[in-house]
PDB file of N, CA and C in Angstrom:
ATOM      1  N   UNK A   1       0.847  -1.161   0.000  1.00  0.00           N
ATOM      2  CA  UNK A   1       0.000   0.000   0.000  1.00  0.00           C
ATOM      3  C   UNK A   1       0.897   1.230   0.000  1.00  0.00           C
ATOM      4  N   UNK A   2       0.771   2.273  -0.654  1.00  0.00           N
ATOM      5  CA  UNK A   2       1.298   3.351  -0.643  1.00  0.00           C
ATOM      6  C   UNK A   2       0.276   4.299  -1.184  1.00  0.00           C
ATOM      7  N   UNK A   3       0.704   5.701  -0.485  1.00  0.00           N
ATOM      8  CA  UNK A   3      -0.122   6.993  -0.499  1.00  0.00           C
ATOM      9  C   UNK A   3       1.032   8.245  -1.719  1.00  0.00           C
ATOM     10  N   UNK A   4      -0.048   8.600  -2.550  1.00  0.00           N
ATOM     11  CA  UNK A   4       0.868   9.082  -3.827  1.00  0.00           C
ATOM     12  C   UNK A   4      -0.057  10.532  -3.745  1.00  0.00           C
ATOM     13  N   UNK A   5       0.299  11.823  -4.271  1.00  0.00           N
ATOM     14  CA  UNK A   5      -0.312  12.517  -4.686  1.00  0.00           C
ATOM     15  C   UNK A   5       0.479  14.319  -5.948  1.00  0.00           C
ATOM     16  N   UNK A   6       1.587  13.241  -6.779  1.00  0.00           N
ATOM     17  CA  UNK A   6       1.976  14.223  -7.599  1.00  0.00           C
ATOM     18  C   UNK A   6       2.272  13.024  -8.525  1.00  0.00           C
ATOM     19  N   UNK A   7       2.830  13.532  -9.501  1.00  0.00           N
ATOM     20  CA  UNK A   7       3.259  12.113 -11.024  1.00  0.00           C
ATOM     21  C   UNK A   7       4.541  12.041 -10.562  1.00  0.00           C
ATOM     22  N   UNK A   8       5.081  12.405  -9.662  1.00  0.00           N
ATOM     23  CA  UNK A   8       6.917  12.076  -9.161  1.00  0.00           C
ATOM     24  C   UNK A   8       6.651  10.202  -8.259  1.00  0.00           C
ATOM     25  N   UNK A   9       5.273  10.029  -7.912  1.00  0.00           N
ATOM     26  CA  UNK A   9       4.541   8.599  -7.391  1.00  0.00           C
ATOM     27  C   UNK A   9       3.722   7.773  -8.304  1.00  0.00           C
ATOM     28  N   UNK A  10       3.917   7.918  -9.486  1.00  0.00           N
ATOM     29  CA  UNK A  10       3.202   7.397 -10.731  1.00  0.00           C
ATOM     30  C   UNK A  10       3.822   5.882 -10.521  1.00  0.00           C
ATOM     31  N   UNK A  11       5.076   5.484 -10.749  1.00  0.00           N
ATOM     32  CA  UNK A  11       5.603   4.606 -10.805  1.00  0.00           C
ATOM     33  C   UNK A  11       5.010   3.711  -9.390  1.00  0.00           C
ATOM     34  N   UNK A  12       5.568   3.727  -8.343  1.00  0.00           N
ATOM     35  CA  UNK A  12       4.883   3.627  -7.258  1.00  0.00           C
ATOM     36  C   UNK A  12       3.419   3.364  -6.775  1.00  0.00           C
ATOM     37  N   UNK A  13       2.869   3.958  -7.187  1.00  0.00           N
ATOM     38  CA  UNK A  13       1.417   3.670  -7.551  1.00  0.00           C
ATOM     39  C   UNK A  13       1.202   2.756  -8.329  1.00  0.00           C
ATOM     40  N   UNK A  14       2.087   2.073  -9.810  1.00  0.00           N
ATOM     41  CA  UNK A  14       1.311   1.103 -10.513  1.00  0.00           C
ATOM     42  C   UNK A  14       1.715   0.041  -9.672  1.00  0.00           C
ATOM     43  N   UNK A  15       3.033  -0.298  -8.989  1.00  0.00           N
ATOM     44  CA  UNK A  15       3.447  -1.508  -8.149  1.00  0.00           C
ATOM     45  C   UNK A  15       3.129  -1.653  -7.143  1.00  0.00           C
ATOM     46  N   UNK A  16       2.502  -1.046  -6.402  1.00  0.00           N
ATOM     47  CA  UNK A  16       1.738  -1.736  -5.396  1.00  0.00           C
ATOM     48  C   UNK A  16       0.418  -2.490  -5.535  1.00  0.00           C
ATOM     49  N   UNK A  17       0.412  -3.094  -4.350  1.00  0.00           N
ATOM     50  CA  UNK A  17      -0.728  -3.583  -4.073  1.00  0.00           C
ATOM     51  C   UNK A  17      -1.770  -3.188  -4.403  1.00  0.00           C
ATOM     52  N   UNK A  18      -1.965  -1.864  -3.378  1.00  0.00           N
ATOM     53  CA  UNK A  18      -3.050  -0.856  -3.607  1.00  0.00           C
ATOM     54  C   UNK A  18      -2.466   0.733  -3.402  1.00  0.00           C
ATOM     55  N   UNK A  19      -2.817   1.144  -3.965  1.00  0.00           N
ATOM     56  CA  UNK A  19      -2.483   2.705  -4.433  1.00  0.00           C
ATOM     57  C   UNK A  19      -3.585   3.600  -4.143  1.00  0.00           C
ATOM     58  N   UNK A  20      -3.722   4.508  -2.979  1.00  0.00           N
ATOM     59  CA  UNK A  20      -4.054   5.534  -2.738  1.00  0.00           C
ATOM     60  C   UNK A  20      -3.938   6.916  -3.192  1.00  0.00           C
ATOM     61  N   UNK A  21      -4.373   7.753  -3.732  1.00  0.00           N
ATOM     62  CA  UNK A  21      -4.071   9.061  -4.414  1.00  0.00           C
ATOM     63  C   UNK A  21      -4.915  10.249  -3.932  1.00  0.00           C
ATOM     64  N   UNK A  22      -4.118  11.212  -4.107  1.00  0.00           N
ATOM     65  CA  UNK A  22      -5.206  13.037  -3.588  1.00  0.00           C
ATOM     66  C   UNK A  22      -5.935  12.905  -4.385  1.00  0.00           C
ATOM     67  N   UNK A  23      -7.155  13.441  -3.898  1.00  0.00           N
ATOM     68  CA  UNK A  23      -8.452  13.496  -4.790  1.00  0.00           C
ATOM     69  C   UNK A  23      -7.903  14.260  -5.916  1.00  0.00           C
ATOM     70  N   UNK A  24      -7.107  14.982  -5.781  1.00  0.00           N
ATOM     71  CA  UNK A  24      -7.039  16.321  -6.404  1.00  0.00           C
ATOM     72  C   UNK A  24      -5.854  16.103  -7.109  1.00  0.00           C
ATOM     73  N   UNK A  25      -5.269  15.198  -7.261  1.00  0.00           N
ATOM     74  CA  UNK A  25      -4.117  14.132  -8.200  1.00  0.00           C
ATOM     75  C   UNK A  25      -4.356  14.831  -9.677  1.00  0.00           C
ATOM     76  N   UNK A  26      -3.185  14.754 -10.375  1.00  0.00           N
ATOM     77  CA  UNK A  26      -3.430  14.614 -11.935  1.00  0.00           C
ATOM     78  C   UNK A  26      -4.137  13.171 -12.286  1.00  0.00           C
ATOM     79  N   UNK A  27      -4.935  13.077 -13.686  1.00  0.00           N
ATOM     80  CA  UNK A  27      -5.905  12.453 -14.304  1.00  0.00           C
ATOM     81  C   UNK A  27      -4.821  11.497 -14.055  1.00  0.00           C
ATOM     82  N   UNK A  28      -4.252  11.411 -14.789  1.00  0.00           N
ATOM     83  CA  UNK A  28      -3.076  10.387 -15.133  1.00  0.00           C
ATOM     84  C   UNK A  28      -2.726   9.221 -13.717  1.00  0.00           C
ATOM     85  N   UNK A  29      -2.594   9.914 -12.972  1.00  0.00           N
ATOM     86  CA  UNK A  29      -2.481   9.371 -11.587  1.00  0.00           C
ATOM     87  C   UNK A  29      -3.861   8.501 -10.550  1.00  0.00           C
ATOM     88  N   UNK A  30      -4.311   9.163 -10.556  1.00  0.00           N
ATOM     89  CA  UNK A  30      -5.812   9.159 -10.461  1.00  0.00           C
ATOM     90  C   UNK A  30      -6.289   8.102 -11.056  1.00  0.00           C
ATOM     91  N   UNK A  31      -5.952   7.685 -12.312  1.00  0.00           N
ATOM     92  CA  UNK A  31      -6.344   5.837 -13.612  1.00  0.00           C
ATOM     93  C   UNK A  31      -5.481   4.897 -12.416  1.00  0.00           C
ATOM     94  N   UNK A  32      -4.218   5.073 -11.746  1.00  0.00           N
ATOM     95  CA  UNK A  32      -3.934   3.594 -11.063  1.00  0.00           C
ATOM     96  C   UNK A  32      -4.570   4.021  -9.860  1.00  0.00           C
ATOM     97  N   UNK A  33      -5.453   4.724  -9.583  1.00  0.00           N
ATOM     98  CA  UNK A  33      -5.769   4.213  -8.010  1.00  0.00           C
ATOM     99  C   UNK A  33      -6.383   3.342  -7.735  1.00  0.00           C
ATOM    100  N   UNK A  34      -6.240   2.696  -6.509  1.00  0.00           N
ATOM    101  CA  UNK A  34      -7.523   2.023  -6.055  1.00  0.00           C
ATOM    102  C   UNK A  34      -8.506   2.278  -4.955  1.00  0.00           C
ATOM    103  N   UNK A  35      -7.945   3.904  -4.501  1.00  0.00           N
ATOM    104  CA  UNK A  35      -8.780   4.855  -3.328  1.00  0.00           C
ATOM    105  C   UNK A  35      -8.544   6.026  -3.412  1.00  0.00           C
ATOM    106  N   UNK A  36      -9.025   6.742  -2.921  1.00  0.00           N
ATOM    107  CA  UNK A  36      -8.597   8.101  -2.702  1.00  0.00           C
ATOM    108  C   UNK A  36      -8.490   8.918  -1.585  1.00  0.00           C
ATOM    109  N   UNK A  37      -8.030   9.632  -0.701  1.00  0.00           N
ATOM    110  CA  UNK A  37      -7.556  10.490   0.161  1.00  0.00           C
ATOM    111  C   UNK A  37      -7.961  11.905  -0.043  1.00  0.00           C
ATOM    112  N   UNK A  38      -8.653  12.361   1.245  1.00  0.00           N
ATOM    113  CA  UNK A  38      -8.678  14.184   0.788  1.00  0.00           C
ATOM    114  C   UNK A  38      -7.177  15.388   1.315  1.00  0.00           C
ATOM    115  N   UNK A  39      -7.589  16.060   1.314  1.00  0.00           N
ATOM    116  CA  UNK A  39      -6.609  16.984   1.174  1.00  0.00           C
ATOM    117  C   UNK A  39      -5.148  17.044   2.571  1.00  0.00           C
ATOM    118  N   UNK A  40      -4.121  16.229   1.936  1.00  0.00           N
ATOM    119  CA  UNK A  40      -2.937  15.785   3.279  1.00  0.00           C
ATOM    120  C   UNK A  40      -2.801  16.934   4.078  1.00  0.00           C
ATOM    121  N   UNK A  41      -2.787  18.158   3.843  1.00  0.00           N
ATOM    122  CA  UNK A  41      -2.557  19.222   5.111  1.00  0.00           C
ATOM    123  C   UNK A  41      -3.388  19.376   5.439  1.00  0.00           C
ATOM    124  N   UNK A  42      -4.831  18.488   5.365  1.00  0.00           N
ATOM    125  CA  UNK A  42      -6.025  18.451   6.342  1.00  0.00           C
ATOM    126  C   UNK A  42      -6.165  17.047   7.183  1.00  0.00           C
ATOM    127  N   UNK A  43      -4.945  16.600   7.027  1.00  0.00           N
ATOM    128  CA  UNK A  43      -4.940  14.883   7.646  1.00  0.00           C
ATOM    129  C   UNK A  43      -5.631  13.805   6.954  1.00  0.00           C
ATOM    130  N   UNK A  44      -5.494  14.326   5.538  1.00  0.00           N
ATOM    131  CA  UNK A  44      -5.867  13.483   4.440  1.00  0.00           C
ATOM    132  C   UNK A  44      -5.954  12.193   4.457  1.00  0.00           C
ATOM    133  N   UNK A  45      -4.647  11.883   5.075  1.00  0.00           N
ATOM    134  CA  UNK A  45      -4.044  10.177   4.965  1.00  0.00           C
ATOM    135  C   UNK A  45      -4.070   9.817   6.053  1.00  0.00           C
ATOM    136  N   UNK A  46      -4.013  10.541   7.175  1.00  0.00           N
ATOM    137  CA  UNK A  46      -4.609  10.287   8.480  1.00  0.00           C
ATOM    138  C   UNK A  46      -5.561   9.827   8.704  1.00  0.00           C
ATOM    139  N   UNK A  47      -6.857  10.746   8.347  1.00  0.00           N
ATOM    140  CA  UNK A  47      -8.652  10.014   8.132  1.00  0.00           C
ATOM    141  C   UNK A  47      -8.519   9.162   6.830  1.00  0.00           C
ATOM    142  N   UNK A  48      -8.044   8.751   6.026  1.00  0.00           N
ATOM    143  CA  UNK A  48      -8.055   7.568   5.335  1.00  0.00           C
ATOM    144  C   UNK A  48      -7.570   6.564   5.810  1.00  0.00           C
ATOM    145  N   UNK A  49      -6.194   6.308   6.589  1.00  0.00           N
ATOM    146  CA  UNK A  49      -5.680   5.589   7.908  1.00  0.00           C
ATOM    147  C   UNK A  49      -6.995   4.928   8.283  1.00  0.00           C
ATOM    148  N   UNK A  50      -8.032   5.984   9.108  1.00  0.00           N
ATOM    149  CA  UNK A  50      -9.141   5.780   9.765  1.00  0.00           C
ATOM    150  C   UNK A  50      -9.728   5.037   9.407  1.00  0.00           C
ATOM    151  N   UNK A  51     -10.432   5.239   8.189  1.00  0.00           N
ATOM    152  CA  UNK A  51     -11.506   4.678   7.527  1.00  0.00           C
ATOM    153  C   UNK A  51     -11.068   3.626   7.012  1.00  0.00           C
ATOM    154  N   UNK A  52     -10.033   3.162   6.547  1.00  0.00           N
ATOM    155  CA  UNK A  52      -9.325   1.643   6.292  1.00  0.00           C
ATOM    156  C   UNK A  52      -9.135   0.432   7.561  1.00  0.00           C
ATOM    157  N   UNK A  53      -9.190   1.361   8.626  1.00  0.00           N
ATOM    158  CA  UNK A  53      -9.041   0.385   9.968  1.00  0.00           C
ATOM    159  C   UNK A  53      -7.601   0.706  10.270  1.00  0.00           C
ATOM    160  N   UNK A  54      -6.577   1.126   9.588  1.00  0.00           N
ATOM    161  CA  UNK A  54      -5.320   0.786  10.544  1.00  0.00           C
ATOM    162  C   UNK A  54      -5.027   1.632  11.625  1.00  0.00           C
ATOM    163  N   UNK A  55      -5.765   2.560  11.729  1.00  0.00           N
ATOM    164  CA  UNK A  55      -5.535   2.722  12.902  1.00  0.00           C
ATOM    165  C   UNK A  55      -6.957   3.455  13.995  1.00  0.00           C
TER     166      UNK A  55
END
């Protein structure tokens, strides 16, 4: 699992497992996800954390 949200995590995103991305991702990025996350300087990946169970 990994959390991506610019095309510098494109790569990264296709090899994982599952690939998380900012809502607000380029298109391009956004085609490998398999979730999405809201905005990280609002604890984006934090409340997605949440809502996945890990923590």
């Amino acid at each position: 699992m990994a959390y991506g949200d610019s095309m510098n995590d494109y790569e990264m995103i296709q090899t994982v497992h599952r690939g998380i991305v900012y809502k607000d991702a380029p298109e391009l990025l956004k085609k490998e996800a398999d979730d999405f996350f809201d905005d990280p300087d609002l604890d984006g990946i934090y409340q997605h954390m949440i809502k996945i169970g890990l923590i």
